[in-house]
N, C-alpha and C. Protein backbone atom coordinates (compact mmCIF):
# COMPACT_ATOMS: atom_id res chain seq x y z
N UNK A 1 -38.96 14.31 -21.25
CA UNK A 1 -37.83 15.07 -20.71
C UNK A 1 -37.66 14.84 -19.21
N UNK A 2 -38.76 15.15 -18.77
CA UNK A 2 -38.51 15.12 -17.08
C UNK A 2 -38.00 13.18 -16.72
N UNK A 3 -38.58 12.31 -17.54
CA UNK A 3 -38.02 10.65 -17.21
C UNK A 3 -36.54 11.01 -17.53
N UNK A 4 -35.88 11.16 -18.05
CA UNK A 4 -34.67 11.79 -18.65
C UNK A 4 -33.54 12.12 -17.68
N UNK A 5 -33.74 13.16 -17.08
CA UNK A 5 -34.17 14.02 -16.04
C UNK A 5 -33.86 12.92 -15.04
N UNK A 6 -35.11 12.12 -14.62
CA UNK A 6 -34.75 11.41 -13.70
C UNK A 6 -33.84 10.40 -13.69
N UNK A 7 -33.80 9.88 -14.59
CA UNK A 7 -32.74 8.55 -14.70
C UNK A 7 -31.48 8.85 -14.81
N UNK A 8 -30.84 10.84 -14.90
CA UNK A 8 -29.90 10.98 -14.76
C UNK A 8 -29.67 11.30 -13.52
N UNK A 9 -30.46 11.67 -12.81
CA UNK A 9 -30.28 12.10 -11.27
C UNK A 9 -30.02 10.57 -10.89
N UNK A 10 -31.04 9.23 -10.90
CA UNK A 10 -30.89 8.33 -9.98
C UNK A 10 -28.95 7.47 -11.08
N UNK A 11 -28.71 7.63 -12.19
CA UNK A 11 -27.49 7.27 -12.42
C UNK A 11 -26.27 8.04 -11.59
N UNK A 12 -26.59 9.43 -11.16
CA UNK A 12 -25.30 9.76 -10.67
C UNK A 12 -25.53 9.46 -9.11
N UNK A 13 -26.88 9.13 -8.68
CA UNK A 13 -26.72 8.97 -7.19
C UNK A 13 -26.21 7.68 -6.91
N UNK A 14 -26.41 6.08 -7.24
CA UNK A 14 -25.98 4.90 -7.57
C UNK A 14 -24.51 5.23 -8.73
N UNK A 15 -23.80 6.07 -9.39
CA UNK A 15 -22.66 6.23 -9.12
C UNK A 15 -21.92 6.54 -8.12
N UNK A 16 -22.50 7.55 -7.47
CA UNK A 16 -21.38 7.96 -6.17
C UNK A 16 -21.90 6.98 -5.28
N UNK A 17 -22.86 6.45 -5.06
CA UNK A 17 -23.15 4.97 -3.66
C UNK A 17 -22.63 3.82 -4.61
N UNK A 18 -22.42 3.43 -5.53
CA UNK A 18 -22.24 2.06 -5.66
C UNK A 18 -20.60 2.32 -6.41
N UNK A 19 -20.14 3.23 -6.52
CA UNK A 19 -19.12 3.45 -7.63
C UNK A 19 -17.79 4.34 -6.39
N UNK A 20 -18.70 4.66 -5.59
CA UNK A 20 -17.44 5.62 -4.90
C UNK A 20 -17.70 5.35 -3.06
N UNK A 21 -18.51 5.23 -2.64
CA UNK A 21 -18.69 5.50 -1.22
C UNK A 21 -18.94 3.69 -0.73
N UNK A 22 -19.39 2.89 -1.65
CA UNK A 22 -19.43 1.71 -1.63
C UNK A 22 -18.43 0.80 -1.40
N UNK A 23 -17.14 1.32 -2.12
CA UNK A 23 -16.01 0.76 -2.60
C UNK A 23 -14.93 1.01 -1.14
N UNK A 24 -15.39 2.47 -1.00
CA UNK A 24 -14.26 3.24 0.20
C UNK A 24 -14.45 2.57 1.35
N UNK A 25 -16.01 2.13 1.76
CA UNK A 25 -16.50 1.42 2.56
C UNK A 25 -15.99 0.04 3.28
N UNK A 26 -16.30 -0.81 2.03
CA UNK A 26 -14.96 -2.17 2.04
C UNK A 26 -13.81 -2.13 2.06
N UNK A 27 -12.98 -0.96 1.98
CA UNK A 27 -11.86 -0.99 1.71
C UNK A 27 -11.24 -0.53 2.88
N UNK A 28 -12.19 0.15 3.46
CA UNK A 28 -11.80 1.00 4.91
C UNK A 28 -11.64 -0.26 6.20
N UNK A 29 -12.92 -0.92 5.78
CA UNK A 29 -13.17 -2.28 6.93
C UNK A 29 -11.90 -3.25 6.37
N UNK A 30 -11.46 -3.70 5.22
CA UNK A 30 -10.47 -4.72 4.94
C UNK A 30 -9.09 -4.26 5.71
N UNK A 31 -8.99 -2.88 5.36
CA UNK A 31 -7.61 -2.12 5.61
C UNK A 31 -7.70 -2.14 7.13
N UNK A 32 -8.79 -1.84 8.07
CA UNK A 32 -8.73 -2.15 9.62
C UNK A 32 -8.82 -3.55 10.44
N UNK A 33 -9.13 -4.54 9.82
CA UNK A 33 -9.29 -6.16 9.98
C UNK A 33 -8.45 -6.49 9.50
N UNK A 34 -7.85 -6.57 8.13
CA UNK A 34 -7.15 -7.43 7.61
C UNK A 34 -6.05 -6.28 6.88
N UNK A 35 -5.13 -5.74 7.53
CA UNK A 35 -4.35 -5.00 6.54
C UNK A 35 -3.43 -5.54 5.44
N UNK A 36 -2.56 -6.43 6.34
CA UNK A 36 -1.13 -7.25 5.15
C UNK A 36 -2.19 -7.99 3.92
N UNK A 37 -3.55 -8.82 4.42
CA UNK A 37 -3.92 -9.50 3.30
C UNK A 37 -4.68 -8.16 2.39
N UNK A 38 -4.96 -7.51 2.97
CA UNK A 38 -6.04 -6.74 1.78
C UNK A 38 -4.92 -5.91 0.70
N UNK A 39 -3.58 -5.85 0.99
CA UNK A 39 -2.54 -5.60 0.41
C UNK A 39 -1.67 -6.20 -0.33
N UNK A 40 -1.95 -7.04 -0.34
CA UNK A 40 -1.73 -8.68 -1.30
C UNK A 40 -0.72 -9.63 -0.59
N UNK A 41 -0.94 -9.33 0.93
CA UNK A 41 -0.01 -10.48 2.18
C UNK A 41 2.00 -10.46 1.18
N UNK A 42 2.29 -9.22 0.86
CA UNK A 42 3.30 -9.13 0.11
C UNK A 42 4.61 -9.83 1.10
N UNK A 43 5.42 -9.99 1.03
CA UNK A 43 6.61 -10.66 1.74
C UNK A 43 7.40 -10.18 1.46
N UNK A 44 8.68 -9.86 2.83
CA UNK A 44 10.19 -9.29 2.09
C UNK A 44 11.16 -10.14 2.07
N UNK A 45 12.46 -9.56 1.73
CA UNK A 45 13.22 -10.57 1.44
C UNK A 45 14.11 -11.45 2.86
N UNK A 46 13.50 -11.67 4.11
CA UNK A 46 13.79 -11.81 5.40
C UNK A 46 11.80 -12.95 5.45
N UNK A 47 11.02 -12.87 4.67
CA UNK A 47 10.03 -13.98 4.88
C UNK A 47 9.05 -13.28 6.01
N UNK A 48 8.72 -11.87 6.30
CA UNK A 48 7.85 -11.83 6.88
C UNK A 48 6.77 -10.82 6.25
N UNK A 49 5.91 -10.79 6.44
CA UNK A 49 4.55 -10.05 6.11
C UNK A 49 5.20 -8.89 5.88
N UNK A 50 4.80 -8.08 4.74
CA UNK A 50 5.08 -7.05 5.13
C UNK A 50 3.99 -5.56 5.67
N UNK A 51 4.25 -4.99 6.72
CA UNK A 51 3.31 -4.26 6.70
C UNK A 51 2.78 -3.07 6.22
N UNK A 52 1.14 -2.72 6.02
CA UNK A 52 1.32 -1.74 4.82
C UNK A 52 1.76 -0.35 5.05
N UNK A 53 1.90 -0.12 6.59
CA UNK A 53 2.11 1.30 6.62
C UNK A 53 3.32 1.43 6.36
N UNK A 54 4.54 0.40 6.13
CA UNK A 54 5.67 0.86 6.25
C UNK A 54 6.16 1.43 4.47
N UNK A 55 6.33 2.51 4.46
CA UNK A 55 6.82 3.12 3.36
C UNK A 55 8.31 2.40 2.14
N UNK A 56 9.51 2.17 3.38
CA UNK A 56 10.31 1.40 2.56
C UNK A 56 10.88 -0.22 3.20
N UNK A 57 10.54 -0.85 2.05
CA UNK A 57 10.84 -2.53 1.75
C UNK A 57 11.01 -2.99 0.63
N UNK A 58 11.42 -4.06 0.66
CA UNK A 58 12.16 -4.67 -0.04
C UNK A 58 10.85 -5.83 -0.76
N UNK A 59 9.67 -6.07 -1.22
CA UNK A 59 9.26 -7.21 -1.63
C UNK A 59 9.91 -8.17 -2.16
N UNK A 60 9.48 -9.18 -2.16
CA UNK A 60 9.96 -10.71 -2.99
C UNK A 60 9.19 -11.43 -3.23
N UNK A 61 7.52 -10.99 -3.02
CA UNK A 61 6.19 -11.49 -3.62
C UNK A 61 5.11 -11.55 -2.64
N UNK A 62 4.55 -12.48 -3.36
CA UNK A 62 3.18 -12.78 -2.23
C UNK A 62 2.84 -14.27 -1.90
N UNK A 63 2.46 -14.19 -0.26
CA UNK A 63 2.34 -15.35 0.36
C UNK A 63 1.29 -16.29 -1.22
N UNK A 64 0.32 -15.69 -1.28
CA UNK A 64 -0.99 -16.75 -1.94
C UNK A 64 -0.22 -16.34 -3.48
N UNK A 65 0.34 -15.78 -4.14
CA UNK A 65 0.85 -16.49 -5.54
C UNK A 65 1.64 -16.88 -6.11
N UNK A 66 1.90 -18.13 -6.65
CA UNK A 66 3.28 -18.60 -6.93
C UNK A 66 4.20 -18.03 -8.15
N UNK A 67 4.87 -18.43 -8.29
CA UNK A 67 5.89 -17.68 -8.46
C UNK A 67 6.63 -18.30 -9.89
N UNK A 68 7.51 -17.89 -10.96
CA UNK A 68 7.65 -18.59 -12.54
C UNK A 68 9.42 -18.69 -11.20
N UNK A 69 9.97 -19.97 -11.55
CA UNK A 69 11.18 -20.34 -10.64
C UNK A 69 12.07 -21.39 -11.40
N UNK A 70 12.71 -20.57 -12.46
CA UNK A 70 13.99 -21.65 -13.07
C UNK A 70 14.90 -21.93 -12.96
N UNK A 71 15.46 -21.27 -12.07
CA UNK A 71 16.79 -21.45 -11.64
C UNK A 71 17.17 -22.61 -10.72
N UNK A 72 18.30 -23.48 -10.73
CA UNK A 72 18.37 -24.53 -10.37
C UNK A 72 18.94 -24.65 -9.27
N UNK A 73 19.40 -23.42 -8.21
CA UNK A 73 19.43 -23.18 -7.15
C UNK A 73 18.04 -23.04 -5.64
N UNK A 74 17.29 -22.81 -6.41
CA UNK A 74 15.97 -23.06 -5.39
C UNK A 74 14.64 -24.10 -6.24
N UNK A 75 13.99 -24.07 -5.19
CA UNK A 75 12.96 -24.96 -5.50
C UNK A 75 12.06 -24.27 -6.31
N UNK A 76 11.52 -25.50 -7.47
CA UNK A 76 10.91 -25.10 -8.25
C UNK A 76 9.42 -25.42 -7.65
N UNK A 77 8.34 -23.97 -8.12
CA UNK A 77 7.08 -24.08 -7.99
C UNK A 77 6.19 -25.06 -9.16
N UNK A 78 5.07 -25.76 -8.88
CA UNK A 78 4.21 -26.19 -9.98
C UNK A 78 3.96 -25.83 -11.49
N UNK A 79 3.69 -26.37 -12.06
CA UNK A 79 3.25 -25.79 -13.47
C UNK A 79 2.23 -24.54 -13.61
N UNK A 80 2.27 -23.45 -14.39
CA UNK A 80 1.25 -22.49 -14.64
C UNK A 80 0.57 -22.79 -16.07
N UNK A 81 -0.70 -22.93 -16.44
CA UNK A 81 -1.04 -22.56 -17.72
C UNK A 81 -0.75 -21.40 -18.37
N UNK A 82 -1.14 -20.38 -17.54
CA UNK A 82 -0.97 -18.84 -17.18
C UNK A 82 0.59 -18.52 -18.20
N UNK A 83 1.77 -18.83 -17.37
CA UNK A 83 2.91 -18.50 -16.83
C UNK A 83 3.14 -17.57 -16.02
N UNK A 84 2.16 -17.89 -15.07
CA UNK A 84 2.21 -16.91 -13.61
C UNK A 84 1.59 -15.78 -14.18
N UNK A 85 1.08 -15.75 -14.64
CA UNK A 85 0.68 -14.27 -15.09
C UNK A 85 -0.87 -13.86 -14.40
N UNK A 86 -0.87 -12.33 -13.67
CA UNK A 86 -1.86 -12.60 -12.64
C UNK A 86 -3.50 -12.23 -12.73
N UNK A 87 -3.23 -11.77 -14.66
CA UNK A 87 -3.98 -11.28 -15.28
C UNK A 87 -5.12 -11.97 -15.66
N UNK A 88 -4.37 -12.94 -16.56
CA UNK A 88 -5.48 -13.93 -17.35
C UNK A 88 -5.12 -15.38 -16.59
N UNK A 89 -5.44 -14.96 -14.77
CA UNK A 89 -5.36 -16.65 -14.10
C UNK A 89 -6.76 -17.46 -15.16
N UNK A 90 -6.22 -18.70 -14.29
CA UNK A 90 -6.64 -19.96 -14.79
C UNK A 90 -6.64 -20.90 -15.15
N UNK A 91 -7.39 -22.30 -15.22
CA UNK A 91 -6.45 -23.21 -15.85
C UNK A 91 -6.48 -23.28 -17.68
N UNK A 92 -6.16 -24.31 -18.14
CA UNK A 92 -6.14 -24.76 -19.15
C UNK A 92 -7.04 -24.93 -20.07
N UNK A 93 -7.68 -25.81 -19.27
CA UNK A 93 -9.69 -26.15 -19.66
C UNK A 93 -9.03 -27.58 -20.67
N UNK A 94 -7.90 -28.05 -20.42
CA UNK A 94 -7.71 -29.22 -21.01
C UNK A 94 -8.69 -30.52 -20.71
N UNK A 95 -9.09 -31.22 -21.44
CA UNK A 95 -9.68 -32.55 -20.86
C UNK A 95 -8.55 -33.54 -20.71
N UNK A 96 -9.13 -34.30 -19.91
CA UNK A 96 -8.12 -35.57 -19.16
C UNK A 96 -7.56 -36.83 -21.12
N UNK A 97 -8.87 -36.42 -21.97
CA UNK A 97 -8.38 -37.24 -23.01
C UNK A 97 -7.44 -36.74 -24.02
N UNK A 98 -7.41 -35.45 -23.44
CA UNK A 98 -6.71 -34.49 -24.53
C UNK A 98 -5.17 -34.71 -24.99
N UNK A 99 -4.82 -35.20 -26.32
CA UNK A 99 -3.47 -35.17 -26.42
C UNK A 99 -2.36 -34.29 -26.05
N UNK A 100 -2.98 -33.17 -26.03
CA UNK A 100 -2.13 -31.71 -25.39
C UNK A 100 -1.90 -31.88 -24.27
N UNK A 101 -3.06 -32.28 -23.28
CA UNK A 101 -2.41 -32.43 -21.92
C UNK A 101 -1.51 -33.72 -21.59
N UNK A 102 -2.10 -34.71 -22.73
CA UNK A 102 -0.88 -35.73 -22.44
C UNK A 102 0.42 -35.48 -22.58
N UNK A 103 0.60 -34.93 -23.64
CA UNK A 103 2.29 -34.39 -23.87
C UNK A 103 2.60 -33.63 -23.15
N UNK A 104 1.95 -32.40 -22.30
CA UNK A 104 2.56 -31.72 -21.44
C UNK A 104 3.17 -32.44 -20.49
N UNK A 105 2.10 -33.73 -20.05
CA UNK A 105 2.61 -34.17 -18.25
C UNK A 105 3.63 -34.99 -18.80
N UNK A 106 3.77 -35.47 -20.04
CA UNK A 106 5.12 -36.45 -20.28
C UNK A 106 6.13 -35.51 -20.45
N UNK A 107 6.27 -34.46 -20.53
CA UNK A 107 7.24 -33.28 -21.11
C UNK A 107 7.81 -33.15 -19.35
N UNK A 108 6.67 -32.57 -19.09
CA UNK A 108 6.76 -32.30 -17.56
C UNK A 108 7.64 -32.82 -16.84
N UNK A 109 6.77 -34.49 -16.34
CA UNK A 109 7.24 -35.46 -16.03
C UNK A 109 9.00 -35.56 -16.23
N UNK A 110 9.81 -35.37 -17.47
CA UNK A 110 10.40 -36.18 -17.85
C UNK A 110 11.26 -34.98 -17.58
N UNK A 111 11.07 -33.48 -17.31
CA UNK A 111 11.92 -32.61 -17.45
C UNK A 111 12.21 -32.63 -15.69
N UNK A 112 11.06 -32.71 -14.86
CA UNK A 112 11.08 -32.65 -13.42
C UNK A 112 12.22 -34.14 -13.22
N UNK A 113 12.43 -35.34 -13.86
CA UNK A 113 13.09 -36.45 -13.74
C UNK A 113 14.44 -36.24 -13.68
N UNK A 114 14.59 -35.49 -15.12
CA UNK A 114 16.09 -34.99 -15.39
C UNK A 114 16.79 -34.42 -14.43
N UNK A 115 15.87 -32.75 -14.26
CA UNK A 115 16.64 -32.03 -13.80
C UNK A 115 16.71 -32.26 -12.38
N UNK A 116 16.42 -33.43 -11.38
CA UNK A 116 16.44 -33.70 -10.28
C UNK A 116 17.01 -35.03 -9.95
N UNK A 117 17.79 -35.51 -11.35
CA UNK A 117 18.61 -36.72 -11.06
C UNK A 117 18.16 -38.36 -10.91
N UNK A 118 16.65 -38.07 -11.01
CA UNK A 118 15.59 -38.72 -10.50
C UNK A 118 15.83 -40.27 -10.87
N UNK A 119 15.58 -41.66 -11.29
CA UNK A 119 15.87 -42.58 -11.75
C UNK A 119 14.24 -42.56 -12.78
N UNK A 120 14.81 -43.40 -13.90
CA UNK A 120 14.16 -43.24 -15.09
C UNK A 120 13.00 -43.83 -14.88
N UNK A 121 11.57 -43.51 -14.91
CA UNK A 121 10.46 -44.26 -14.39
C UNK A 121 9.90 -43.71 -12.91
N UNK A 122 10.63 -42.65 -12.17
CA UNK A 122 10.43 -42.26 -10.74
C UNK A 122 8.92 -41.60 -10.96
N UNK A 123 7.74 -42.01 -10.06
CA UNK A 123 6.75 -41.70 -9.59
C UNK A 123 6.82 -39.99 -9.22
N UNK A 124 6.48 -38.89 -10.21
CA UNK A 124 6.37 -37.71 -9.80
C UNK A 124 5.05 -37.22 -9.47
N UNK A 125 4.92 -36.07 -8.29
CA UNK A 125 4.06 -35.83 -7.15
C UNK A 125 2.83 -35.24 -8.70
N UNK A 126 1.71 -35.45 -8.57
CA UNK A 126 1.02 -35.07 -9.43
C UNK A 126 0.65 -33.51 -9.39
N UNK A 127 1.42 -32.70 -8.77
CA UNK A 127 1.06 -31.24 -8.91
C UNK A 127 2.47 -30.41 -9.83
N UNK A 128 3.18 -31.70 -9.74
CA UNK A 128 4.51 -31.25 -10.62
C UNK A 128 4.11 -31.02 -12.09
N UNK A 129 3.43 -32.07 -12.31
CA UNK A 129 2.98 -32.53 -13.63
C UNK A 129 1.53 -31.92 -14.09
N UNK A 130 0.55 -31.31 -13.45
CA UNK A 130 -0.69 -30.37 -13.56
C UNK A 130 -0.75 -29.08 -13.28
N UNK A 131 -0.76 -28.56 -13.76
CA UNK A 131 -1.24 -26.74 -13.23
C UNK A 131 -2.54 -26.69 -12.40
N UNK A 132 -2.13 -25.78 -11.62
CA UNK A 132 -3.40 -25.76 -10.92
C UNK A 132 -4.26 -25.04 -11.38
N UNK A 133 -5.67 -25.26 -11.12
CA UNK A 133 -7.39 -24.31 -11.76
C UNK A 133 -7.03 -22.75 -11.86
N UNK A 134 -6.03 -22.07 -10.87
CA UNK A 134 -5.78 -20.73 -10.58
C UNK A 134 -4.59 -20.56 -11.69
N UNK A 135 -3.83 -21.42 -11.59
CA UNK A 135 -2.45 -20.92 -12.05
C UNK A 135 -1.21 -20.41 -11.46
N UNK A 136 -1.56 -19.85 -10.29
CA UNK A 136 -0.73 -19.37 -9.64
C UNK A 136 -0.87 -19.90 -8.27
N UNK A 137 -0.98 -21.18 -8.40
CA UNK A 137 -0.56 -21.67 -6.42
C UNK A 137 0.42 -22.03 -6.17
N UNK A 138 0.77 -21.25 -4.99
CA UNK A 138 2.04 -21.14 -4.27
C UNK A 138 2.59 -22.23 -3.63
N UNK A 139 1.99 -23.62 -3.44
CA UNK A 139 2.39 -24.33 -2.61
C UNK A 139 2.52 -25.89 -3.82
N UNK A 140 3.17 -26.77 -3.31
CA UNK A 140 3.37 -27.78 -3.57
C UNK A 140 3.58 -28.82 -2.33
N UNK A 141 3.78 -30.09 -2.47
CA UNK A 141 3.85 -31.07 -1.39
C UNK A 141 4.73 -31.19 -1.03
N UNK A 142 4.84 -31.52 0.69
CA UNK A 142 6.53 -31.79 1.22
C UNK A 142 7.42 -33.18 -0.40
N UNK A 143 6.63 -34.16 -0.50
CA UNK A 143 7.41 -34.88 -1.27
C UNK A 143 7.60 -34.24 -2.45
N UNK A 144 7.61 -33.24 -3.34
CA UNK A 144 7.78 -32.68 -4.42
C UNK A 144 8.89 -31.63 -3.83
N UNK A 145 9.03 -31.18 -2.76
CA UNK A 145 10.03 -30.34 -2.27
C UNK A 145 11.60 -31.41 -2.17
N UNK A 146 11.01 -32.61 -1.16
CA UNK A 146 12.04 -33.06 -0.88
C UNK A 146 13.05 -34.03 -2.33
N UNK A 147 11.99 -34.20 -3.24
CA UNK A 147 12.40 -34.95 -4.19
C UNK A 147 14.38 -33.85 -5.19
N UNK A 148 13.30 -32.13 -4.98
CA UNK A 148 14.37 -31.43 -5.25
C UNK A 148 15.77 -30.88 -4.33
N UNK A 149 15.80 -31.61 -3.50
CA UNK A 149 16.69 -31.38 -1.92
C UNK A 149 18.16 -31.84 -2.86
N UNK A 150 18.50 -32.84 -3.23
CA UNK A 150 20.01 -33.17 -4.05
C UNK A 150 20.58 -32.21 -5.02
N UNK A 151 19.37 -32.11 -6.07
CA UNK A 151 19.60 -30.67 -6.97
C UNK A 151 20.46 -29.44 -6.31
N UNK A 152 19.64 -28.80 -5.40
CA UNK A 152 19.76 -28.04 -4.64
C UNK A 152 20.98 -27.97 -3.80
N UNK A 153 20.98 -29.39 -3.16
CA UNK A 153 22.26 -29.52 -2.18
C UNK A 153 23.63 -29.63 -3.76
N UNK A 154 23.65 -30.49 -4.47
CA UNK A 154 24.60 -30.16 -5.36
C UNK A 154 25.07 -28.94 -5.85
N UNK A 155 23.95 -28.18 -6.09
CA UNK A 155 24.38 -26.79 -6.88
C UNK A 155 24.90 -25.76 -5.74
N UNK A 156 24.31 -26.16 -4.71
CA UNK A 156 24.75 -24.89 -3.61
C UNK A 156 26.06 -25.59 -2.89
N UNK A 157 26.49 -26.81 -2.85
CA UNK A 157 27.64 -27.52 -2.56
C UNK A 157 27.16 -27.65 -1.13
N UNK A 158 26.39 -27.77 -0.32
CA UNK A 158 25.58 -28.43 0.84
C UNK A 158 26.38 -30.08 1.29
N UNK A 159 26.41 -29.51 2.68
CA UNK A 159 27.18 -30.86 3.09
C UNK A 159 26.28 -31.42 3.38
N UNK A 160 26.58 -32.92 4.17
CA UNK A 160 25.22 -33.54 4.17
C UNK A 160 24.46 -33.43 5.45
N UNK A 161 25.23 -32.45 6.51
CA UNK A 161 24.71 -32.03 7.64
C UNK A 161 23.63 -30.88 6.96
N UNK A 162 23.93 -30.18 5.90
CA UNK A 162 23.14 -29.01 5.77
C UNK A 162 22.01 -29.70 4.74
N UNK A 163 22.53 -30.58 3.85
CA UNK A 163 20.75 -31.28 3.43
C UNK A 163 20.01 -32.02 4.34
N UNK A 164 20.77 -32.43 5.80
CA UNK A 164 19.37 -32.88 6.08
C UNK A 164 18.52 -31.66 7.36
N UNK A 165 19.65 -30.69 7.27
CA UNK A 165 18.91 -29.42 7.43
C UNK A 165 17.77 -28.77 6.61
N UNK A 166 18.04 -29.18 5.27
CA UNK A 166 17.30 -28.92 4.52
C UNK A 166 15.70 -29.53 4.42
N UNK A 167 16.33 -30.98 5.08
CA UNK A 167 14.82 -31.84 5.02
C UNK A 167 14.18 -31.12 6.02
N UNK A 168 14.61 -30.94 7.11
CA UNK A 168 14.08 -30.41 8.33
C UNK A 168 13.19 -29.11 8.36
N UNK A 169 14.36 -28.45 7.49
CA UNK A 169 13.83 -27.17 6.66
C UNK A 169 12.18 -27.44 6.46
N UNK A 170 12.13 -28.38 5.11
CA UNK A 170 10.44 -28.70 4.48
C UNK A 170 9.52 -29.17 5.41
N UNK A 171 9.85 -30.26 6.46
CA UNK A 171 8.85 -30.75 7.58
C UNK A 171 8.80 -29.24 8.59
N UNK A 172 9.47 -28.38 9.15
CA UNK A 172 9.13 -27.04 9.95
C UNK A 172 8.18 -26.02 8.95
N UNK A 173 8.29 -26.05 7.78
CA UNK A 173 7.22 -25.15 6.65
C UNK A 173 6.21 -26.00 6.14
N UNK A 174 5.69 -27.26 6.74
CA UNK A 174 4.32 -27.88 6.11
C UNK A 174 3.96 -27.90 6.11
N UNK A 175 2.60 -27.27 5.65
CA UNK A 175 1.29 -26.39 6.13
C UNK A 175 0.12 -27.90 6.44
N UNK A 176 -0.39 -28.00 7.35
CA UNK A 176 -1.52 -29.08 7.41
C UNK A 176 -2.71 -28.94 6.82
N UNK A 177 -3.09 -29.71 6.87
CA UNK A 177 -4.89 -29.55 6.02
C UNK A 177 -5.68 -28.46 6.53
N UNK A 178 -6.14 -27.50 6.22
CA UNK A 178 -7.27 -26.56 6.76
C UNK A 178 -8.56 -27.42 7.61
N UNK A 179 -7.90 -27.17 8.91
CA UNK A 179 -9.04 -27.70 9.65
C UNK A 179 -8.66 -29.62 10.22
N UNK A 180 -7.73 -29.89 9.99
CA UNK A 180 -7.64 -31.57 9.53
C UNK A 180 -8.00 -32.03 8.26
N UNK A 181 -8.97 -30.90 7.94
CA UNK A 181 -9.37 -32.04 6.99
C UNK A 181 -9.37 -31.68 5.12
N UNK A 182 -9.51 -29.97 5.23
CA UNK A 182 -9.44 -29.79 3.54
C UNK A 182 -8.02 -29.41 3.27
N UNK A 183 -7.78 -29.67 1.93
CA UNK A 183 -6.89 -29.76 1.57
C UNK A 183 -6.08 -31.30 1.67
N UNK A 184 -4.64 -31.22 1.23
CA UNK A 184 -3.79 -31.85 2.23
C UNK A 184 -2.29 -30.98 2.80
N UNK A 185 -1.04 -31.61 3.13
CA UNK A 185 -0.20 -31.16 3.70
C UNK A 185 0.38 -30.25 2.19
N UNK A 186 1.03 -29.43 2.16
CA UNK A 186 1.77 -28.49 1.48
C UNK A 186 2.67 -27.81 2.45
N UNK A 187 3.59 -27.10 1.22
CA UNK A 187 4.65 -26.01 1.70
C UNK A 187 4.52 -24.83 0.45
N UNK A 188 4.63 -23.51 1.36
CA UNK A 188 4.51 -23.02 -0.02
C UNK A 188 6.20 -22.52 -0.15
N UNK A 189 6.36 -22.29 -1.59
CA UNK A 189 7.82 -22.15 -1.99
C UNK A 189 8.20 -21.31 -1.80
N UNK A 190 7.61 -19.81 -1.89
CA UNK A 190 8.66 -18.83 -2.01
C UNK A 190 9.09 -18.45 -0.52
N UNK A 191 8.09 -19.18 0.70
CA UNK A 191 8.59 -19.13 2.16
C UNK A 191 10.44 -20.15 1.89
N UNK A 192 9.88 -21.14 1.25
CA UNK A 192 10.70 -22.29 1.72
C UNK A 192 11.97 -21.90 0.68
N UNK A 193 12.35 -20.82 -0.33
CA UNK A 193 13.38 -20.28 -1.04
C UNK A 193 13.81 -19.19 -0.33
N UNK A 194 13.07 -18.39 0.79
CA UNK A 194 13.57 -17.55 1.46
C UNK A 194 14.19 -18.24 2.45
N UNK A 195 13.89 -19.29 2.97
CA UNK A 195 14.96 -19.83 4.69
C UNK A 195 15.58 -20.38 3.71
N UNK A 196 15.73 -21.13 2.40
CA UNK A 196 16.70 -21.42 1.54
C UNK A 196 18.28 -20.75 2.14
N UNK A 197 17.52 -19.60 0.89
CA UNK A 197 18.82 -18.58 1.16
C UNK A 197 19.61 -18.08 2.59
N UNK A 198 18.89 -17.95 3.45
CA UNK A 198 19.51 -18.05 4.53
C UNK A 198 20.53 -19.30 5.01
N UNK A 199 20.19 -20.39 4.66
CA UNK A 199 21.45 -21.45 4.91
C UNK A 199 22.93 -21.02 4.32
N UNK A 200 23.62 -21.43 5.18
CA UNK A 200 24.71 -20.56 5.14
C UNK A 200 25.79 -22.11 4.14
């Protein structure tokens, strides 16, 4: 009885330290260091951070997750295994011999060709055609952006002063390698669909 006894005393004390005062702890230090990210770096519809104390805004997502984007007015983000979904991230777990993943990137491939006017056989950026390990990354390469610049300029009726505003657009949002050296260059989209919409 008394072991009993004890192992319920030391369960509720390692509940309230590891279950309640533990948690408040980290959360107190994230929320004073890092507020917008410990809040999921949310964005409004104007492209800036939003901050957490402010009660009313407008979201339009988050800097770090990408976004499901079909519409043929803005740029489309990468493939999801997922379908963006922020639940069950992840990738595929396809192997490189796998017939499944072959038909996807030819599906892919051939749908990113179409719907961008592309010429039959055009070299597409390999993040068009793969999902990423997460599922939800926000960024893609300046050349996968610029490849969709005609689409875009067609559907929005863009003169050709304002597409090569547009190029200008993708080289001012291109994020460099972390450090020089990890990674490589990217843009992430839902920045580069917000100064979108602003072109007049």
């Amino acid at each position: 009885m008394k072991q009993i006894i004890t192992s319920l005393k030391m369960l509720g004390i390692m509940t309230v330290l590891l279950g309640v005062i533990y948690p408040l702890f980290i959360t107190g230090i994230a929320q004073l260091a890092f507020p917008q990210k410990a809040n999921g770096s949310l964005i409004n519809v104007n492209g800036n951070l939003i901050t957490p104390y402010v009660t009313k805004f407008e979201p339009r997502g988050s800097e770090f997750i990408g976004q499901k984007i079909d519409s043929v007015i803005w740029f489309h983000s990468r493939p999801s295994a997922t379908d963006y979904n922020t639940l069950p991230t992840g990738a595929s777990n396809l192997a490189l011999t796998s017939k499944k993943l072959y038909d996807l990137v030819q599906a892919r491939k051939q749908k990113f060709i179409d719907e961008n006017n592309l010429p039959k056989g055009a070299a597409v950026p390999s993040e068009m055609l793969f999902a990423s390990a997460s599922g939800l990354d926000p960024h893609i390469s300046p050349e996968a952006a610029k490849m969709q610049i005609d689409r875009i300029s067609k559907v929005r009726g863009f003169s050709d002063k304002q597409k090569q505003q547009l190029s200008a657009l993708i080289g001012q949002l291109t994020e460099t390698p972390q450090f020089g050296i990890f990674g490589c260059a990217r843009v992430n989209v839902l920045l580069l669909n917000l100064e979108l919409d602003k072109m007049k």
